[in-house]
Protein backbone atom coordinates (compact mmCIF):
# COMPACT_ATOMS: atom_id res chain seq x y z
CA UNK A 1 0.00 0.00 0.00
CA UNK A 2 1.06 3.65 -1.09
CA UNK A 3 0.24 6.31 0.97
CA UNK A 4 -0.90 9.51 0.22
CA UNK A 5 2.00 11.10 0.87
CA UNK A 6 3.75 14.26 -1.94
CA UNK A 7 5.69 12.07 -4.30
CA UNK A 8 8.37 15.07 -4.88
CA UNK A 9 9.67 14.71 -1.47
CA UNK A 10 11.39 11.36 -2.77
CA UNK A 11 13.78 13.43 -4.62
CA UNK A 12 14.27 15.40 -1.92
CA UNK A 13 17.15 15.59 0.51
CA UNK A 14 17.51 15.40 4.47
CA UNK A 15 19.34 18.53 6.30
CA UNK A 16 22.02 16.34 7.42
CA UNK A 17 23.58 17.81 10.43
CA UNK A 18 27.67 17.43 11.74
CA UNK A 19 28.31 14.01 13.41
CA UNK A 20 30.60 13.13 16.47
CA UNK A 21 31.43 10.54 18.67
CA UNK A 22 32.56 9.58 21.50
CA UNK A 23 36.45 11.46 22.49
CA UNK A 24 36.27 12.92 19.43
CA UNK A 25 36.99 17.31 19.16
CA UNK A 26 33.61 18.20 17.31
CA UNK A 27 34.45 21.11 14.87
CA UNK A 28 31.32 20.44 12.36
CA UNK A 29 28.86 22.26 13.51
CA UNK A 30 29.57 26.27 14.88
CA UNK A 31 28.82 25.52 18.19
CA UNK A 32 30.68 27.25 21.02
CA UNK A 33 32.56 24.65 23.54
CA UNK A 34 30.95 27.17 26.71
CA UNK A 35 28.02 27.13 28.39
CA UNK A 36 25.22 29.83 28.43
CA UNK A 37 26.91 32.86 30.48
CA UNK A 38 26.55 32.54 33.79
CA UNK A 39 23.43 35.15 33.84
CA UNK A 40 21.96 33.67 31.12
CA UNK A 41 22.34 29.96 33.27
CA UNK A 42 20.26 31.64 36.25
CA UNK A 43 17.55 32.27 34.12
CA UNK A 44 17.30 29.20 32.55
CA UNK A 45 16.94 27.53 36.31
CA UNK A 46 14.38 30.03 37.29
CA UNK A 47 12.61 29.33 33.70
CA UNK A 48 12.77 25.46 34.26
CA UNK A 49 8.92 25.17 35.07
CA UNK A 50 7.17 23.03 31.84
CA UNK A 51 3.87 22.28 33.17
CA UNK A 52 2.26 25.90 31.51
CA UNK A 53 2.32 26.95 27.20
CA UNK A 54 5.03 29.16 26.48
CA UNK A 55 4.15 32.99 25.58
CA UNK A 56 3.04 32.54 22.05
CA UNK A 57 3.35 35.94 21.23
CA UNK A 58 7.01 36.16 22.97
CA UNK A 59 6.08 39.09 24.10
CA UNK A 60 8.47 40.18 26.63
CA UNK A 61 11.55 39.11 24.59
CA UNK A 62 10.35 40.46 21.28
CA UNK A 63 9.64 43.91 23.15
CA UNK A 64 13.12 43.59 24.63
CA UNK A 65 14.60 43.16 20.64
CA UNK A 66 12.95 46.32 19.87
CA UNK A 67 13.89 48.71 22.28
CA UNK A 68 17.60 47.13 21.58
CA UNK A 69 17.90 47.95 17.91
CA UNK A 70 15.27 51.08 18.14
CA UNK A 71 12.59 49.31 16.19
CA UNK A 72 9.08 48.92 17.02
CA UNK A 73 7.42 45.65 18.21
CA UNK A 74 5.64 45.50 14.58
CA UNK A 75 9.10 45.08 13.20
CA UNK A 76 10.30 42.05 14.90
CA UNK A 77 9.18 38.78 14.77
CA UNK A 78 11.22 35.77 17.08
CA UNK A 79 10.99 32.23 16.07
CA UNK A 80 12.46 28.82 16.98
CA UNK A 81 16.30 29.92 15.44
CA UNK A 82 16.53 31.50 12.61
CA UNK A 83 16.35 28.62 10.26
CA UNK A 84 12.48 28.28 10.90
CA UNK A 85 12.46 32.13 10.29
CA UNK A 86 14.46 31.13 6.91
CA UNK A 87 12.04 28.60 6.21
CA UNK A 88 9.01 31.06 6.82
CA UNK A 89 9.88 33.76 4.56
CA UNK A 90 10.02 31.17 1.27
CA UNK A 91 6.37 29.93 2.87
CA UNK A 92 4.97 33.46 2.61
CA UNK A 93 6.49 34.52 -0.23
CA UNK A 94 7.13 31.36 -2.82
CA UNK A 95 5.42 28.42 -4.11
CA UNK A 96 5.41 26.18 -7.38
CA UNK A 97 6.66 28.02 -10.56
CA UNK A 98 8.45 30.97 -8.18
CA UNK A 99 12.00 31.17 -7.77
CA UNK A 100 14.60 32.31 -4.61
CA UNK A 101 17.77 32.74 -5.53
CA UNK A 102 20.79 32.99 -3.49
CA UNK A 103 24.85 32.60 -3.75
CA UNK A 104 25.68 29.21 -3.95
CA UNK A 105 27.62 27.72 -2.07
CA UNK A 106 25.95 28.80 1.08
CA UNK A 107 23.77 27.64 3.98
CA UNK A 108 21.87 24.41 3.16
CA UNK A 109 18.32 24.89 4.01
CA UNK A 110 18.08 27.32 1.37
CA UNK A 111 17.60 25.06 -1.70
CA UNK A 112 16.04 22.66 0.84
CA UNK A 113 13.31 24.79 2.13
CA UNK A 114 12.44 26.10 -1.38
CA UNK A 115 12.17 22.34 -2.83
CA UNK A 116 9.66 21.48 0.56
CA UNK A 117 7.06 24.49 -1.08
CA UNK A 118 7.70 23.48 -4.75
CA UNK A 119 9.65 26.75 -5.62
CA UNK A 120 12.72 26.44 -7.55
CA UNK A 121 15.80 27.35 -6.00
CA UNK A 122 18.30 29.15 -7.77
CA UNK A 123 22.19 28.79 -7.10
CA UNK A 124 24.73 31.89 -7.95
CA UNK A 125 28.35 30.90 -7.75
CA UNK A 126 30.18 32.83 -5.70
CA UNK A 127 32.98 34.88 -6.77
CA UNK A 128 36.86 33.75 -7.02
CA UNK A 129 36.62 35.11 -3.86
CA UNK A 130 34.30 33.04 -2.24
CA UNK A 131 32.09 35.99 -1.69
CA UNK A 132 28.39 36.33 -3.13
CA UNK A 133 28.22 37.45 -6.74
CA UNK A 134 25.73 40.11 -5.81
CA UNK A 135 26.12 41.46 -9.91
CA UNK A 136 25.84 37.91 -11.40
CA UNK A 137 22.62 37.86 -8.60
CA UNK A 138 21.33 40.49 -9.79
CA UNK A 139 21.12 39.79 -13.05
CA UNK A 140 20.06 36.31 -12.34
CA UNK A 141 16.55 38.19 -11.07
CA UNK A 142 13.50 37.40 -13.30
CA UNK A 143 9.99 38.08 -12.83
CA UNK A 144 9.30 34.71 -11.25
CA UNK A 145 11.91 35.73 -8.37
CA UNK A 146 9.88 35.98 -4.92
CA UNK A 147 12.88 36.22 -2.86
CA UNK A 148 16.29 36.54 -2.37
CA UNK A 149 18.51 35.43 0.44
CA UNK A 150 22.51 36.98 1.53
CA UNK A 151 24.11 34.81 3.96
CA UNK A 152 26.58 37.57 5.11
CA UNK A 153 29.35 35.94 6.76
CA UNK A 154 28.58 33.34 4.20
CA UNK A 155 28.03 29.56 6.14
CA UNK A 156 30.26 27.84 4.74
CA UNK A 157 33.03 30.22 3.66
CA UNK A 158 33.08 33.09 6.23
CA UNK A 159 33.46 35.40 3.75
CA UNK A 160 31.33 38.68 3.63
CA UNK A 161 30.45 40.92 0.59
CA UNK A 162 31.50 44.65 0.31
CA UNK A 163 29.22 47.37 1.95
CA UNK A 164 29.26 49.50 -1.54
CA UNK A 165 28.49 46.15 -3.52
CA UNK A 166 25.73 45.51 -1.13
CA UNK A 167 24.13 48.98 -1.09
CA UNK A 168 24.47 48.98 -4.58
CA UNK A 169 22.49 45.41 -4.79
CA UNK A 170 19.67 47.06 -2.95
CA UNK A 171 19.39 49.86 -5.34
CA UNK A 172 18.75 47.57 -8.51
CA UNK A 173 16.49 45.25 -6.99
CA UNK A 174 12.63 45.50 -7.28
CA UNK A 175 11.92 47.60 -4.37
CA UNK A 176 8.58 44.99 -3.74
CA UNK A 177 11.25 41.68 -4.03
CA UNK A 178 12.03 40.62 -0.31
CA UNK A 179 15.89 40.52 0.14
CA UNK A 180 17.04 38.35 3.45
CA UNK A 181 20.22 39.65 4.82
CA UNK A 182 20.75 36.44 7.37
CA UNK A 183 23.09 37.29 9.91
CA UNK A 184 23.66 33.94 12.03
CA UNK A 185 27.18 34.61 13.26
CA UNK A 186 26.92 38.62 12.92
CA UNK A 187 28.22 39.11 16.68
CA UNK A 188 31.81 37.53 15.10
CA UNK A 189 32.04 40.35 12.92
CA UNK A 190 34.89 42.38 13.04
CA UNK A 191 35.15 44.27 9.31
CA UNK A 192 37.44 46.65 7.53
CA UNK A 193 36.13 50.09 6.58
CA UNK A 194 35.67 49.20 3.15
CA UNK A 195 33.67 46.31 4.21
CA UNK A 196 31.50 47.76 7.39
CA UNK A 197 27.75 48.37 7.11
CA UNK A 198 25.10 48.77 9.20
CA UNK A 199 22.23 46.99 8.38
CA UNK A 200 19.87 48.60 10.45
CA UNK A 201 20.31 51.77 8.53
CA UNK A 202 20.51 49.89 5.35
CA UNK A 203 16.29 48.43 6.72
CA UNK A 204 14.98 51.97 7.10
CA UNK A 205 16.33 53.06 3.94
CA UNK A 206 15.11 49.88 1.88
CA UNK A 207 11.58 48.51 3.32
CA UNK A 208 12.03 45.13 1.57
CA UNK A 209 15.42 43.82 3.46
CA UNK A 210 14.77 41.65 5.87
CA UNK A 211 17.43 41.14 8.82
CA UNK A 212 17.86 37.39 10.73
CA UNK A 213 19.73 37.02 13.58
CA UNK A 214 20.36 34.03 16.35
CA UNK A 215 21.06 33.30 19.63
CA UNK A 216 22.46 30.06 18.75
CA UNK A 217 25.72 30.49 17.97
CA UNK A 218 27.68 33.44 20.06
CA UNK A 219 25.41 33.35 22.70
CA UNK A 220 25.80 29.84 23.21
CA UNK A 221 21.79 28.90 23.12
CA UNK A 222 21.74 26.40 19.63
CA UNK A 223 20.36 23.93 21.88
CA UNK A 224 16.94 26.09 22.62
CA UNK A 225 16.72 27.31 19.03
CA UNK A 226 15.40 30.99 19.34
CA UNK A 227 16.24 33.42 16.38
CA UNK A 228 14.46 36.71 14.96
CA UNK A 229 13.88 38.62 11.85
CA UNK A 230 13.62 42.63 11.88
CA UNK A 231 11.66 43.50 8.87
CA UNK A 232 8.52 45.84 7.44
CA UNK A 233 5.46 45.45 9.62
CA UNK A 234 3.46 43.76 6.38
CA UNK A 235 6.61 41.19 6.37
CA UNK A 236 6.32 40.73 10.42
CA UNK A 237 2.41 39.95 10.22
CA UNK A 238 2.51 37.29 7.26
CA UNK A 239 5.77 35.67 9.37
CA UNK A 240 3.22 35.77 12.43
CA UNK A 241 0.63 34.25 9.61
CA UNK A 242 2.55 31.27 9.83
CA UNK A 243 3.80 30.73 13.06
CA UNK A 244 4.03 27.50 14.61
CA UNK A 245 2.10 28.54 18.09
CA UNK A 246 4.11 27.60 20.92
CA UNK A 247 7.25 26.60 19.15
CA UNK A 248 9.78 29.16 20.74
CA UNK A 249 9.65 27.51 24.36
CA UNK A 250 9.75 29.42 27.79
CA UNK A 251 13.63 28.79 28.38
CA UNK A 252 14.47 29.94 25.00
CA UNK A 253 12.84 33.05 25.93
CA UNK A 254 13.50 33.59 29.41
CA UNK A 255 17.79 32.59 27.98
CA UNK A 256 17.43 35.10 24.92
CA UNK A 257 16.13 37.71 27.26
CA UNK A 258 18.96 37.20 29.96
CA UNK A 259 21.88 37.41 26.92
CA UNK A 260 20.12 40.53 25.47
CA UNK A 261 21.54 41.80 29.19
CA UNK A 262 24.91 40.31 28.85
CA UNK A 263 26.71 42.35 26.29
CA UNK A 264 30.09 42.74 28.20
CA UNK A 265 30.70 38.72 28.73
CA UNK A 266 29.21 37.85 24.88
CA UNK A 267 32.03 40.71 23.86
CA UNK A 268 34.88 38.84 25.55
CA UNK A 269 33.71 35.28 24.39
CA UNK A 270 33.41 36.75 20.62
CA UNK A 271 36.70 38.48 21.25
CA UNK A 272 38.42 35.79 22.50
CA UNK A 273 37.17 33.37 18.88
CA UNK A 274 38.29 36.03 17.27
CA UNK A 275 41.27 36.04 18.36
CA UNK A 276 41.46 32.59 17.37
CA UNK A 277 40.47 32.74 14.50
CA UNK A 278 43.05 34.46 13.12
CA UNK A 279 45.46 32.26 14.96
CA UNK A 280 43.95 29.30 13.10
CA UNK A 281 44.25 30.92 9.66
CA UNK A 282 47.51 32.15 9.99
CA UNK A 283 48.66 28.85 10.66
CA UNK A 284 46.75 26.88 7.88
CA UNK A 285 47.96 29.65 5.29
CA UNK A 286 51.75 28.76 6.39
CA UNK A 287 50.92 24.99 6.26
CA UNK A 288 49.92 26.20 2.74
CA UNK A 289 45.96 25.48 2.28
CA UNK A 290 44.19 28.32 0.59
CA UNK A 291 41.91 29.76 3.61
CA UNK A 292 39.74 32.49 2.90
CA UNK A 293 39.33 35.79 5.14
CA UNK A 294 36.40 34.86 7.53
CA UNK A 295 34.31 36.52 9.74
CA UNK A 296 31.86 33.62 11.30
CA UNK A 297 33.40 31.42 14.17
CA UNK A 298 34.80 29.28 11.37
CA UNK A 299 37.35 28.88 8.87
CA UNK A 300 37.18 27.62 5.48
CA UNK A 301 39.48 25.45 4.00
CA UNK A 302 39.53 25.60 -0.18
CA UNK A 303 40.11 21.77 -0.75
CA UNK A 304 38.17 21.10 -3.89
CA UNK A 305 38.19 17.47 -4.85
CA UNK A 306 40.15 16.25 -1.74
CA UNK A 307 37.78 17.42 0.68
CA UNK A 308 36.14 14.28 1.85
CA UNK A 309 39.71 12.24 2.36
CA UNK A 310 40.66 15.41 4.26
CA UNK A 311 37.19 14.65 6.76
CA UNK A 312 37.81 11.11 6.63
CA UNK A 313 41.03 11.35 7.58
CA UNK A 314 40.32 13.97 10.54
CA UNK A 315 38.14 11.81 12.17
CA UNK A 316 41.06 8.51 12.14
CA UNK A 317 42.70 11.87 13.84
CA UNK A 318 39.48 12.26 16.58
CA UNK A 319 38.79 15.78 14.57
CA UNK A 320 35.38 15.50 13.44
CA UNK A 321 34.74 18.43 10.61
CA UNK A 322 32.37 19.12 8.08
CA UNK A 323 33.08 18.50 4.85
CA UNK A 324 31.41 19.10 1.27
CA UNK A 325 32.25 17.16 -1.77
CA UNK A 326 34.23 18.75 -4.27
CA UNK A 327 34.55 22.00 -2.32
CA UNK A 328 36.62 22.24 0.95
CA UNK A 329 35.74 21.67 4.63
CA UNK A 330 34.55 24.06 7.44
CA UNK A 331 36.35 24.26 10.58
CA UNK A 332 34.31 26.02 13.28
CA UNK A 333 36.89 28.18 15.74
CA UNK A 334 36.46 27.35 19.66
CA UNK A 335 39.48 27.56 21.92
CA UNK A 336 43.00 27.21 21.67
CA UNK A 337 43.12 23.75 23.18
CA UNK A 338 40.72 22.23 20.34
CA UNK A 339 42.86 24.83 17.84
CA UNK A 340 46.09 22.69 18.48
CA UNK A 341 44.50 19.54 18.04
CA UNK A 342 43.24 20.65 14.72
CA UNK A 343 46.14 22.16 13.73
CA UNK A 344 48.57 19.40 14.54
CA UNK A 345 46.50 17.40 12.49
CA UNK A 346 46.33 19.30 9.64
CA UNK A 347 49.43 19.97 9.54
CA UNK A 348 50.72 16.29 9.44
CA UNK A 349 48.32 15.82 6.88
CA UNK A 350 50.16 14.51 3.72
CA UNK A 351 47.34 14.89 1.13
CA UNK A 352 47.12 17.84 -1.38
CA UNK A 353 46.39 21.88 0.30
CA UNK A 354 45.81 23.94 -2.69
């Protein structure tokens, strides 16, 4: 017996996430080796109770979020991590024969999420650079576009696009065509002149740019998945539209609101990857692999076809990474201790580097 289920979703496949096991020093999946700051752990005891529905309307936190970046509560919308937020905006804006386009390649749900509504995703390359194309995007824009999505640092590469090539982006597009600016690891960010932006300004001056955030990664919460967009009020209601009720739990909210307080520890933690970060590249560039200029809590390694022996052999090492075939491998950036380990490895490693 065949059920009735979408036959499409055969071809279609599963977000597979970065693996570990037991001893080994998980670098696969951005997560930071600390706990929640120690604020942010008193709230989640004092939030512990499970018996009642969480605030659907995350009210406090999402009031919190606005006074922060000087928004109003219309322009903010918080949902379980940014991914569902991701996933959300192709739901309200895209379905079969409508396209969303993004660099490529980039953060995974993207094509994923656009397949699961019947869209058709559609992949950029990115520039020599490993930067998003945003020229070769635009003119990949067609009247069947519905949306368009900037990872900025790009997940996997780090890399970030220019502040005049961005602006300029802004200016060509169809002022009704949603742009997504998703800014998962924007607390890591530590740019140039020539690179800086502020992407607040940039919302007020363009109405259809939509801004995602996280506390999953440099707040140390990916375990309690909370995230938010900052966007036009029509944007904010449709997202609401299609909220899953009750999916951003009371400790997500009660930790979210205790980190929007902690802005002097989360500065020394992002500091402190920083730091490490270009500790990490500067070695890798004298062991001679190509590593691109990041700005996430990751590096990028350029390893084109030997990628996957490059994972494979990390893991005989107890390094588990995340690779993708025929492209390179991501290293997320914790400490120093799990830095070394890393390092030594790659360093011994005897396979090709550029």
């Amino acid at each position: 017996m065949s059920l009735r289920i979408r036959p499409d979703l055969d071809d279609l496949p599963v977000y597979v996430p970065g693996k570990t096991f037991p001893g080994a020093v998980k670098l696969a999946s951005n997560e930071v080796t600390e706990g929640p700051l120690p604020s942010v752990a008193d709230a989640i005891a004092r939030a512990a109770g499970i018996n009642r529905y969480p605030d659907n309307g995350m009210v406090e936190l999402t009031a919190a979020l606005a006074k922060k970046y000087g928004v109003t509560e219309d322009e903010v919308q918080v949902g379980c991590g940014s991914v569902i937020l991701c996933q959300n905006l192709i739901l309200i804006t895209s379905g079969p024969g409508d396209e969303v386009l993004f660099g490529w390649r980039s953060f995974e749900t993207y094509p994923l999420a656009t397949r699961v509504v019947g869209a058709t995703p559609v992949q950029v390359p990115l520039t020599g650079d490993l930067t998003y194309d945003l020229q070769a995007m635009a003119a990949a824009i067609t009247d069947r576009t519905r949306l368009v999505f900037i990872c900025n640092p790009n997940n996997p590469t780090g890399t970030v696009v220019e502040a005049a090539d961005l602006r300029a982006f802004l200016e060509n597009v169809p002022s009704d065509l949603l742009v997504v600016l998703d800014e998962a690891y924007f607390e890591y960010l530590r740019l140039p002149e020539n690179q800086a932006y502020d992407a607040l300004e940039l919302r007020r001056e363009f109405p259809n740019l939509v801004i995602l955030r996280t506390f999953s990664k440099a707040y140390g919460l990916a375990g309690l998945r909370v995230g938010y967009a900052i966007a036009d009020p029509e944007v904010i209601t449709a997202l609401g539209q299609v909220h899953v009720p009750f999916s951003v739990n009371s400790v997500a909210q009660a930790a979210a609101l205790a980190s929007l307080e902690a802005s002097d520890e989360l500065l020394a933690r992002t500091d402190a990857v920083v730091a490490e970060r270009a500790r990490v590249t500067e070695r890798l560039r004298a062991a001679g692999y190509r590593v691109p200029d990041s700005q996430a809590n990751f590096v990028w390694l350029d390893l084109g076809a030997a990628a996957m022996d490059f994972a494979r052999a990390g893991v005989e090492a107890g390094v588990v990474i995340r690779p993708f075939d025929g492209d390179g491998v991501r290293v997320t950036v914790t400490n120093a201790e799990e830095g070394d380990v890393f390092l030594r490895f790659a360093e011994n490693w005897d396979g090709p580097r550029a």
